[in-house]
Protein backbone atom coordinates (compact mmCIF):
# COMPACT_ATOMS: atom_id res chain seq x y z
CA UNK A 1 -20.22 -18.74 16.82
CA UNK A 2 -18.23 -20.19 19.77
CA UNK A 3 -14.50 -20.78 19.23
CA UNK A 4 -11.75 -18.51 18.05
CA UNK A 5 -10.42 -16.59 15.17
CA UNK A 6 -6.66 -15.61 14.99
CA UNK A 7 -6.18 -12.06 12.98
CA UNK A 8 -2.26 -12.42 12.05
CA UNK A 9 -1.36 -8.40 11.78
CA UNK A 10 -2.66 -5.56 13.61
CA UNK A 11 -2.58 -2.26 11.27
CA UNK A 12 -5.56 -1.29 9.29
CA UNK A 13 -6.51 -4.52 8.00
CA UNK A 14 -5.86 -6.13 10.98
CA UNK A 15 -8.29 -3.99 12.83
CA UNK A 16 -10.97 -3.84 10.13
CA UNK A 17 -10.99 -7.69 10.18
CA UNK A 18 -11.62 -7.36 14.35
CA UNK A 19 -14.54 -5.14 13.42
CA UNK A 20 -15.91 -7.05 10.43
CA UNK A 21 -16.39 -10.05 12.16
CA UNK A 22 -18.66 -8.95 15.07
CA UNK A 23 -20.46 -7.38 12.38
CA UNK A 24 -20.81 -10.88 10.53
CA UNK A 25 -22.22 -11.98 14.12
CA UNK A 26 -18.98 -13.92 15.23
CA UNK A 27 -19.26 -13.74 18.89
CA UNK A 28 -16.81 -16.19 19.93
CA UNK A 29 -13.12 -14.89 21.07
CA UNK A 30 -11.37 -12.91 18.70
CA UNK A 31 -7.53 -12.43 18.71
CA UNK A 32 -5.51 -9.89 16.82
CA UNK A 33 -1.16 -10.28 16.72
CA UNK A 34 1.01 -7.57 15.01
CA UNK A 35 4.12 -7.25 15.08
CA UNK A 36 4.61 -3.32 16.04
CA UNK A 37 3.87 -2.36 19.80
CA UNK A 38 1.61 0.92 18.91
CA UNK A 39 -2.12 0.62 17.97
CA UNK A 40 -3.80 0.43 14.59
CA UNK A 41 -2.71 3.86 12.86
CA UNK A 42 -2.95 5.63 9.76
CA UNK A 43 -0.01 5.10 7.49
CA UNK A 44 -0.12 7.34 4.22
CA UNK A 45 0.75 10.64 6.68
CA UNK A 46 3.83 8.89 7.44
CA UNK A 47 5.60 10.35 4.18
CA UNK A 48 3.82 13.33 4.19
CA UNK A 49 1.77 15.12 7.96
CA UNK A 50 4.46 13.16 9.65
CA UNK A 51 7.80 13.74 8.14
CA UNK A 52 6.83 17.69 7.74
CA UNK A 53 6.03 17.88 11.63
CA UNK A 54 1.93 18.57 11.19
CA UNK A 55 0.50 15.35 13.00
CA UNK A 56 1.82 13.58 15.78
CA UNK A 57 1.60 9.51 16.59
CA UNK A 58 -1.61 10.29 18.57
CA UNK A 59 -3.59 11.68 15.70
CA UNK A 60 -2.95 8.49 13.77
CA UNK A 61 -4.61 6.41 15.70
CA UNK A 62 -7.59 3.93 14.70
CA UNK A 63 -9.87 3.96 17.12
CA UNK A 64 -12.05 0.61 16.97
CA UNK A 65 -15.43 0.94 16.97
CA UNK A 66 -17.66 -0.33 20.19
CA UNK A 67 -18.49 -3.64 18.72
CA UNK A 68 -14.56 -4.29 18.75
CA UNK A 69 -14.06 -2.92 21.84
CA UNK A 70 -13.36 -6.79 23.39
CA UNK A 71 -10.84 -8.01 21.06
CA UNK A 72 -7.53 -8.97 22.47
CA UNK A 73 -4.73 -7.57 20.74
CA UNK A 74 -0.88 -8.71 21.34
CA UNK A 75 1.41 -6.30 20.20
CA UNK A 76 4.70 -6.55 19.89
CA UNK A 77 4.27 -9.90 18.92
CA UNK A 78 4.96 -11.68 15.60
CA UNK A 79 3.66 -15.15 14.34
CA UNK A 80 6.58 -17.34 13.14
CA UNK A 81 4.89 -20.19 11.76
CA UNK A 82 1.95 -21.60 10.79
CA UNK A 83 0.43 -25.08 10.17
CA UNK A 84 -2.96 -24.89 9.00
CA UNK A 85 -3.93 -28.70 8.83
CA UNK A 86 -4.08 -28.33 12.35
CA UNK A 87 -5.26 -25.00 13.17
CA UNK A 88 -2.50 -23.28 15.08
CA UNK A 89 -0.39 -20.57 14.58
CA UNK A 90 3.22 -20.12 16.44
CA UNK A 91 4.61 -17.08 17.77
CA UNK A 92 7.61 -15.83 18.64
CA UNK A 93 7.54 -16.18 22.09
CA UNK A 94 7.05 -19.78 21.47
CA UNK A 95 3.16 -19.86 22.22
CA UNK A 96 1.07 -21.79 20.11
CA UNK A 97 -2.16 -20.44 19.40
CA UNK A 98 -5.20 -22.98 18.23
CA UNK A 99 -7.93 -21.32 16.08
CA UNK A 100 -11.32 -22.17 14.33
CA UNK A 101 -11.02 -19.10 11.57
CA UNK A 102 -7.71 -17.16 10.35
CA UNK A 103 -7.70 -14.30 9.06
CA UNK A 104 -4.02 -13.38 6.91
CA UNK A 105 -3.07 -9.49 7.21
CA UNK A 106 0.52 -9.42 7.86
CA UNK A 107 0.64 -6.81 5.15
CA UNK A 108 3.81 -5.55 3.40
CA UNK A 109 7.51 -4.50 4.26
CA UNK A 110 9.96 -2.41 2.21
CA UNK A 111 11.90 -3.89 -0.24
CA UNK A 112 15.37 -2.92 0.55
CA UNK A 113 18.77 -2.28 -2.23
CA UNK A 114 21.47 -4.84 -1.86
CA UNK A 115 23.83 -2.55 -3.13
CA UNK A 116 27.48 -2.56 -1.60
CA UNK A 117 28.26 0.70 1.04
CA UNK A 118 27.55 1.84 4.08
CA UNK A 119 23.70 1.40 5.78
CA UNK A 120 23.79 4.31 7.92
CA UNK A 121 21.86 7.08 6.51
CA UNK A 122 19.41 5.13 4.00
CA UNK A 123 15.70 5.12 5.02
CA UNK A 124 12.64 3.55 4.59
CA UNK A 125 9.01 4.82 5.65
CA UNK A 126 6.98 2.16 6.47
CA UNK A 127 6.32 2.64 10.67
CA UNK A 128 5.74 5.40 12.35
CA UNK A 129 8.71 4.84 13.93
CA UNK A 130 10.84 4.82 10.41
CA UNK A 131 9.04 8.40 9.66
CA UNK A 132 10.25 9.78 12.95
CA UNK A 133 14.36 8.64 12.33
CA UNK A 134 13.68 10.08 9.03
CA UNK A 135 12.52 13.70 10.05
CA UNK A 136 15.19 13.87 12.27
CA UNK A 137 17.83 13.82 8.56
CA UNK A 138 15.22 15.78 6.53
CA UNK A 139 15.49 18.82 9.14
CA UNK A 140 19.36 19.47 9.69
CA UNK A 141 20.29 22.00 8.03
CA UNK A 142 21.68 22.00 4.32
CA UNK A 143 20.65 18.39 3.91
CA UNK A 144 21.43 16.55 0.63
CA UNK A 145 18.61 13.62 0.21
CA UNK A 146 18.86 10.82 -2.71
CA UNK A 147 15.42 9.01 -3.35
CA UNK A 148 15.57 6.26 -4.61
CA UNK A 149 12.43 5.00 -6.36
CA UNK A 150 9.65 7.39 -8.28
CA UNK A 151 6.56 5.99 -7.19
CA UNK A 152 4.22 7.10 -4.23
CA UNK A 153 6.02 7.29 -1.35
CA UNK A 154 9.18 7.95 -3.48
CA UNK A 155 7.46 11.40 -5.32
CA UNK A 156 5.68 12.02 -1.77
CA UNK A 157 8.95 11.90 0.65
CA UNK A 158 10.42 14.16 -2.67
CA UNK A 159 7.43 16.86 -2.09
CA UNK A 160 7.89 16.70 2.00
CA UNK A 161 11.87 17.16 1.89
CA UNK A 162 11.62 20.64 -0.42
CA UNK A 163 9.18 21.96 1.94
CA UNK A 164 11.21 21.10 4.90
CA UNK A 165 13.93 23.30 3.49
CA UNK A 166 16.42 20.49 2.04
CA UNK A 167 19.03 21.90 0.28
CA UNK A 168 18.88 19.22 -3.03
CA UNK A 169 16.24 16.91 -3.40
CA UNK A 170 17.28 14.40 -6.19
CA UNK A 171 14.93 11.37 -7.10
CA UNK A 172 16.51 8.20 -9.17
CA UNK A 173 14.49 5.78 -11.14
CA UNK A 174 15.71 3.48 -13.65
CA UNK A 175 12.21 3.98 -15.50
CA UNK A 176 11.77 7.52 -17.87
CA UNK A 177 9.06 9.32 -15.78
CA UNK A 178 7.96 9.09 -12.37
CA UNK A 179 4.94 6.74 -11.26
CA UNK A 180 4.63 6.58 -15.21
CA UNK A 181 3.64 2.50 -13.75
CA UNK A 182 0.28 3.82 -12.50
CA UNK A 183 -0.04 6.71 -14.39
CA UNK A 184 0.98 5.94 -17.70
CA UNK A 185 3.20 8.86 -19.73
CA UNK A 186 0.40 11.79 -20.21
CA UNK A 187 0.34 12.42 -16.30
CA UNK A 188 3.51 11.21 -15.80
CA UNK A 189 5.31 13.89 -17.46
CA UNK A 190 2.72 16.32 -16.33
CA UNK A 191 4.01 15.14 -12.67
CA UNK A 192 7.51 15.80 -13.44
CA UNK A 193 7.23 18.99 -14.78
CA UNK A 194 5.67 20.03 -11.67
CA UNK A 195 8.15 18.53 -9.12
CA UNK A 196 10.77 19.92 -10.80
CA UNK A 197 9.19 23.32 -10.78
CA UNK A 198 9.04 23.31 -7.55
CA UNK A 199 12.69 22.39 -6.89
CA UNK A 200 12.98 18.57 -7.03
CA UNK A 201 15.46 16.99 -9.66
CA UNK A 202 15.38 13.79 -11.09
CA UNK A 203 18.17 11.19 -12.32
CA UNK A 204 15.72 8.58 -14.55
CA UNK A 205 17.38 5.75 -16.49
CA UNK A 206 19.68 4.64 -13.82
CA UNK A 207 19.68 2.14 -10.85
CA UNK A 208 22.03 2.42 -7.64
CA UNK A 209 25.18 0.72 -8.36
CA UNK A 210 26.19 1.51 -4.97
CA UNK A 211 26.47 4.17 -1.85
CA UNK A 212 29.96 6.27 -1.00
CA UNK A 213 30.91 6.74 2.63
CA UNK A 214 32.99 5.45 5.68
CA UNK A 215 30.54 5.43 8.78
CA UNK A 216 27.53 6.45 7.07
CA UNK A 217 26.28 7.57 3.47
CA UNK A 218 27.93 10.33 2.02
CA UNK A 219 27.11 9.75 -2.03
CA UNK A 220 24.90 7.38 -4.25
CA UNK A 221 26.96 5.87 -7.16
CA UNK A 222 24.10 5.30 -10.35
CA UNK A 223 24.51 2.17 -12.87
CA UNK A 224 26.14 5.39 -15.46
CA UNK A 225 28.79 5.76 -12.61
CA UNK A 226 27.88 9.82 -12.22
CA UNK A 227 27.68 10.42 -8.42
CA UNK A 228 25.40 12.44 -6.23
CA UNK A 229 26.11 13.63 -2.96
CA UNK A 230 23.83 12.75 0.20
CA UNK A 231 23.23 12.98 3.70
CA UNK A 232 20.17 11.11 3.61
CA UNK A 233 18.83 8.51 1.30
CA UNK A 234 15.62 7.20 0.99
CA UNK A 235 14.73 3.62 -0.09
CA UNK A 236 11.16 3.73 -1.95
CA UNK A 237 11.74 0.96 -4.06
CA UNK A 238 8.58 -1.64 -3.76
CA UNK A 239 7.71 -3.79 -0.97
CA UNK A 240 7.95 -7.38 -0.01
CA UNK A 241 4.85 -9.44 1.34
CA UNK A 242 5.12 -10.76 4.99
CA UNK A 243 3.95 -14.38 4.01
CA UNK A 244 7.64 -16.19 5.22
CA UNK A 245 5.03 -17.78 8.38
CA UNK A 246 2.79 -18.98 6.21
CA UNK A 247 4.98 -21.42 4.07
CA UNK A 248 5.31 -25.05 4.03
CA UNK A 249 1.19 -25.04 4.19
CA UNK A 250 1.26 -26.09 -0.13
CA UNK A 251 0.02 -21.68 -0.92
CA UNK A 252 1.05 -19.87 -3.98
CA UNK A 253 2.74 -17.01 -1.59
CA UNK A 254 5.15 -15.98 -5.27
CA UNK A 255 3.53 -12.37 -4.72
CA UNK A 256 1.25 -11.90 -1.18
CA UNK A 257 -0.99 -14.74 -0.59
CA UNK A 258 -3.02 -16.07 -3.57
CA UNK A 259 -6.85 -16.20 -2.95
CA UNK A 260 -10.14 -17.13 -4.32
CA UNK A 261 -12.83 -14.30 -5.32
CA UNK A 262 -13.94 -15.06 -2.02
CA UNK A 263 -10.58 -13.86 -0.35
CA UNK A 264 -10.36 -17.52 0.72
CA UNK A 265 -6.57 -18.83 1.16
CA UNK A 266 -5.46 -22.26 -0.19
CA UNK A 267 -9.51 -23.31 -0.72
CA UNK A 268 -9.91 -23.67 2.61
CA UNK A 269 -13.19 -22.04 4.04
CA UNK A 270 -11.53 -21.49 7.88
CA UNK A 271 -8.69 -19.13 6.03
CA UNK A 272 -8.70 -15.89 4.29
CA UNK A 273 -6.67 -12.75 3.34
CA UNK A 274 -7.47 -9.47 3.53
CA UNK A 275 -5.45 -5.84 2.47
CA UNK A 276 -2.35 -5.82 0.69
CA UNK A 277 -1.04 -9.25 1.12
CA UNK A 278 -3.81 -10.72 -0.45
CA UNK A 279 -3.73 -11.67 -4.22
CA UNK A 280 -7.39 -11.73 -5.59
CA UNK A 281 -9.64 -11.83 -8.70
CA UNK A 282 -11.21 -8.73 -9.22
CA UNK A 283 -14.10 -10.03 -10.04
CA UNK A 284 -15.00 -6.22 -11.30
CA UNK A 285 -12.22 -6.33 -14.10
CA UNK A 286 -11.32 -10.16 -14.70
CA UNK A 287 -9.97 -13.38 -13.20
CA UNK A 288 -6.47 -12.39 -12.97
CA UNK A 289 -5.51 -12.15 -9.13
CA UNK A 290 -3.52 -9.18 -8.31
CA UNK A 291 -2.35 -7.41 -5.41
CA UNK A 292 -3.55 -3.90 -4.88
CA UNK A 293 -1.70 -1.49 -2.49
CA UNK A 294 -4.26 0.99 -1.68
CA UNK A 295 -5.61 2.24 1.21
CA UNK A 296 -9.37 1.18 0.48
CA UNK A 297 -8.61 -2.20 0.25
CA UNK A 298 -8.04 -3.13 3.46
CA UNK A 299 -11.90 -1.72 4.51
CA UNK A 300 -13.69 -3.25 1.65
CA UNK A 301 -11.87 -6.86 1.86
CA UNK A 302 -12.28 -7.14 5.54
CA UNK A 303 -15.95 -6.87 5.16
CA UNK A 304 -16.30 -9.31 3.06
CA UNK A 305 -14.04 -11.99 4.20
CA UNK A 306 -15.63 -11.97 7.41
CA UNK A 307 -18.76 -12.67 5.73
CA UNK A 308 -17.02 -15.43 4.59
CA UNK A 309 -15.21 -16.55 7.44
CA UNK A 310 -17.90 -16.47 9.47
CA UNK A 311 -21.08 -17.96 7.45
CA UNK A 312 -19.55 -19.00 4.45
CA UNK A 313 -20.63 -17.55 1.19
CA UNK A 314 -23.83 -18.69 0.22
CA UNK A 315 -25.58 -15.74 -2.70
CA UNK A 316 -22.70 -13.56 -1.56
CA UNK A 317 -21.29 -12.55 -5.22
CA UNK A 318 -17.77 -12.56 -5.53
CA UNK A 319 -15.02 -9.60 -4.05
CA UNK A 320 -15.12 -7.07 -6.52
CA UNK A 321 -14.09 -3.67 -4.81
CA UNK A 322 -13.51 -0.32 -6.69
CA UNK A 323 -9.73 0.94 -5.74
CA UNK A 324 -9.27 4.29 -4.71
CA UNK A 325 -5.98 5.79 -4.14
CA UNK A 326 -4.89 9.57 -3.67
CA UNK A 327 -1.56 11.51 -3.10
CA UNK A 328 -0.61 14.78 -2.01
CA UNK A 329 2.99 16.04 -3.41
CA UNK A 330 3.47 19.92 -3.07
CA UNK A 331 0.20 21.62 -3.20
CA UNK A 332 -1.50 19.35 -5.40
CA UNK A 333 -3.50 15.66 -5.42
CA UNK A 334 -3.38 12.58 -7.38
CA UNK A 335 -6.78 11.33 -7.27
CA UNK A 336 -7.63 7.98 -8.30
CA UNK A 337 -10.94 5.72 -9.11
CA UNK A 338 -10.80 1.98 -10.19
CA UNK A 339 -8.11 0.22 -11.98
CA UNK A 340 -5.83 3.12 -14.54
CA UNK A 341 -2.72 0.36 -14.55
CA UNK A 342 -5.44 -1.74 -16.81
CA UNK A 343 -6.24 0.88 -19.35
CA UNK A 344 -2.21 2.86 -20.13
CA UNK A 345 -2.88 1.80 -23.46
CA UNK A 346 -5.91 3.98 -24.21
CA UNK A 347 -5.39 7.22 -22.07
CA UNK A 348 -7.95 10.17 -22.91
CA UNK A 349 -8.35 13.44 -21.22
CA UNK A 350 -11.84 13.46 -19.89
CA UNK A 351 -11.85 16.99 -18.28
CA UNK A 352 -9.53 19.65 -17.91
CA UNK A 353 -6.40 20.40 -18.98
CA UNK A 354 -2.88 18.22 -18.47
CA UNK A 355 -1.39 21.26 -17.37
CA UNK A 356 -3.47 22.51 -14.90
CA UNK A 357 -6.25 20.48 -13.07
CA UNK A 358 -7.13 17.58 -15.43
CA UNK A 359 -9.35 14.11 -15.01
CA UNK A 360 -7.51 11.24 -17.40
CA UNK A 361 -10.17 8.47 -18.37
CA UNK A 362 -8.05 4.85 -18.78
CA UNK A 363 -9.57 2.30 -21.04
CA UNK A 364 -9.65 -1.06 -22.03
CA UNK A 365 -11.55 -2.24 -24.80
CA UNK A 366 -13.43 0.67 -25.48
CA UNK A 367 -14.57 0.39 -21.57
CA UNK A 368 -13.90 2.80 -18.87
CA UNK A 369 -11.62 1.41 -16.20
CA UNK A 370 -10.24 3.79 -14.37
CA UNK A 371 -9.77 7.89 -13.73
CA UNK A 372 -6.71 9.83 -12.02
CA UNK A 373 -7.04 13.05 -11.14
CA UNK A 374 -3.48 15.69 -11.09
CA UNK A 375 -4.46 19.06 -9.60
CA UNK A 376 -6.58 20.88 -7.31
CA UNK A 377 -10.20 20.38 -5.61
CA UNK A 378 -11.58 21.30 -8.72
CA UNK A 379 -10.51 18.00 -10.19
CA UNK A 380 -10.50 16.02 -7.54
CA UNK A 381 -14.36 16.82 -7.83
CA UNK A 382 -14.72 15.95 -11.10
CA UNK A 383 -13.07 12.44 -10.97
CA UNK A 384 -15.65 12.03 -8.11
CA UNK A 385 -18.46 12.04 -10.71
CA UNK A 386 -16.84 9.58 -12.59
CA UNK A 387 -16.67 7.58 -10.06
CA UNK A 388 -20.06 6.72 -10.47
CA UNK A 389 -19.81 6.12 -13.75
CA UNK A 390 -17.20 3.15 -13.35
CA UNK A 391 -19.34 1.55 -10.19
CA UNK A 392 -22.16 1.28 -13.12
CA UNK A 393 -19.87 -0.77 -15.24
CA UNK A 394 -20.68 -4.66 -15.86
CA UNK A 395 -19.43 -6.47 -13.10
CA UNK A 396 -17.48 -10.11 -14.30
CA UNK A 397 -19.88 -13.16 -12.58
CA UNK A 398 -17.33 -15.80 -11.11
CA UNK A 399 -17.31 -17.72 -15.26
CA UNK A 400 -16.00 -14.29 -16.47
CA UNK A 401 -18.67 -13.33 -18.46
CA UNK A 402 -19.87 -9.43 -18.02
CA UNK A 403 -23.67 -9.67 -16.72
């Protein structure tokens, strides 16, 4: 238990890995690098408490729990390189770090358009520090914001800029119906219907061809060549994994970093991933890995790659986490249990009604894989109780056979 362990990003993850491992008993130093200067924080307010002025930075804040409290954290410091034959890590400083355990949680950036026109004036939320340039656009007065992309923070930025007064709100997607990925088409629609009703227009079916403007944006040209006219646009279109230090180390890093069902990285048992950037088997669902960007992942791989990490994984049965997501747009949720994006082909109303509070059950094979809630408390409480329902579903042993 002597020794180190590196933990390469310092937001959620990052911290929950800290924590995690003096759980596992690790007592040796531990060492967390990110990349921001600020603290662990919360980051689904950004697009939403943030950007409408209701929580500042401070509120965000993780704070670690007492068994943490000795980590050392860098901030404001990013690892460049890695070479994990020899256990050492570099950073941009030009340090070189030697460790006995690494734990991967560099996490996610936006994706950004490469689209010809001017950059000042187009967004992303990702930092707190991105949310706060934003609010400053969203609140002058008769602002004209462009979103481009339909998905979470896309449809959540959308909900945030009406409120704040914007004088247009217009979100582009070159898909039919936003989030109609995650959702599939029966709450997809639903979801329109509702942001438009409360003021938000959409331009589906087309991509940015480009952006209008001298200095700074003044219109977004669509692949139809219609214009609209903005002041602000947001970028909300996907997100790129932060795995550039880890090649040349022989990893399948084509989407995050791929892992084991033990969250271990490349097979080797002194490496694993945990949060978005990882790539895993669920062994819940089946052996395909896939990365999952929600904000429960972080928590529940942590915990069990530091099991890993620290004493291997000897009767420990392989990662197979629940997903839970939720997003407030306007003045209702999306609530979500498990995996919906495996079951759009067999959507079924479970409770409610689509348009008012409803629970959709997704299936695959017959079997319950996931629930979304679109609504109010009311059925936000009644995907709860199916919640239980999918943590009694047959879990996939590591051969892929249900038990």
């Amino acid at each position: 238990m002597s020794g180190r362990i590196v933990v390469a990003g310092a937001s959620l993850g990052g911290l929950r890995a800290a924590e995690q491992l003096r759980a596992a008993g690790w007592t040796g130093s531990v060492t967390v690098i990110g990349d921001e200067p600020h603290p662990p924080y919360n980051r689904p307010p950004l697009s939403k408490e943030v950007l409408a002025g209701k929580a500042a930075f401070d509120s965000l804040v993780f704070t670690p729990k007492a068994s943490a409290t000795d980590v050392e954290w860098r901030l404001g410091t990013r690892i460049v390189s890695a070479r994990l034959a020899d256990r050492t890590v570099g950073l941009d400083d030009g340090a070189v770090l030697c460790y006995d355990g690494l734990v991967v949680a560099t996490g996610m950036r936006p994706r950004r358009l490469r689209c010809p026109g001017p950059v000042a004036g187009r967004h992303t939320v990702r930092t707190i520090d991105d949310a706060q340039v934003l609010r400053d656009g969203l609140t002058r007065p008769g602002v004209r914001v462009v979103v481009v992309g339909a998905g979470f923070i896309g449809c959540e930025v959308a909900a945030t800029a009406v409120g704040l007064g914007a004088a247009e709100v217009t979100v582009v997607d070159p898909l039919p119906l936003p989030m109609i990925g995650p959702l599939g088409e029966l709450l997809a629609r639903e979801l329109r219907a509702r942001h438009e009703k409360r003021g938000v227009r959409f331009a589906l079916g087309a991509g940015v061809a480009g952006f209008e403007g001298g200095d700074r944006v003044t219109g977004v040209v669509l692949s139809d060549g219609s214009v609209l006219p903005a002041d602000v646009v947001v970028e909300s279109v996907g997100s790129v994994a932060n795995t550039e230090w880890l090649e040349g180390n022989g990893l399948d890093l084509s989407d995050g970093v791929l892992t084991d069902g033990h969250l271990r990285v490349g097979g080797r048992p002194d490496v694993v991933a945990v949060g978005d950037v990882a790539r895993f088997p669920n062994a819940r669902y089946d052996g395909v890995p896939r990365r999952v960007e929600h904000w429960s992942v972080p928590t529940d791989s942590a915990k069990h790659a530091a099991k890993v990490l620290v004493s291997g994984d000897p009767g420990l049965p392989p990662f197979a986490p629940l997903p839970t997501f939720w997003s407030d747009q306007h003045d209702f949720r999306l609530q979500s249990f498990g995996a919906p994006g495996l079951g759009l082909g067999d959507v079924r109303v479970l409770d409610g009604d689509p348009a008012g509070d409803v629970v959709a059950g997704y299936h695959r094979d017959g079997l319950l894989v996931g629930v979304v809630a679109l609504g109010g408390p009311a059925a936000a409480r009644a995907a709860a109780r199916y919640r239980a329902e999918l943590l009694k579903q047959p879990a996939l042993t590591s051969q892929g056979a249900l038990s």
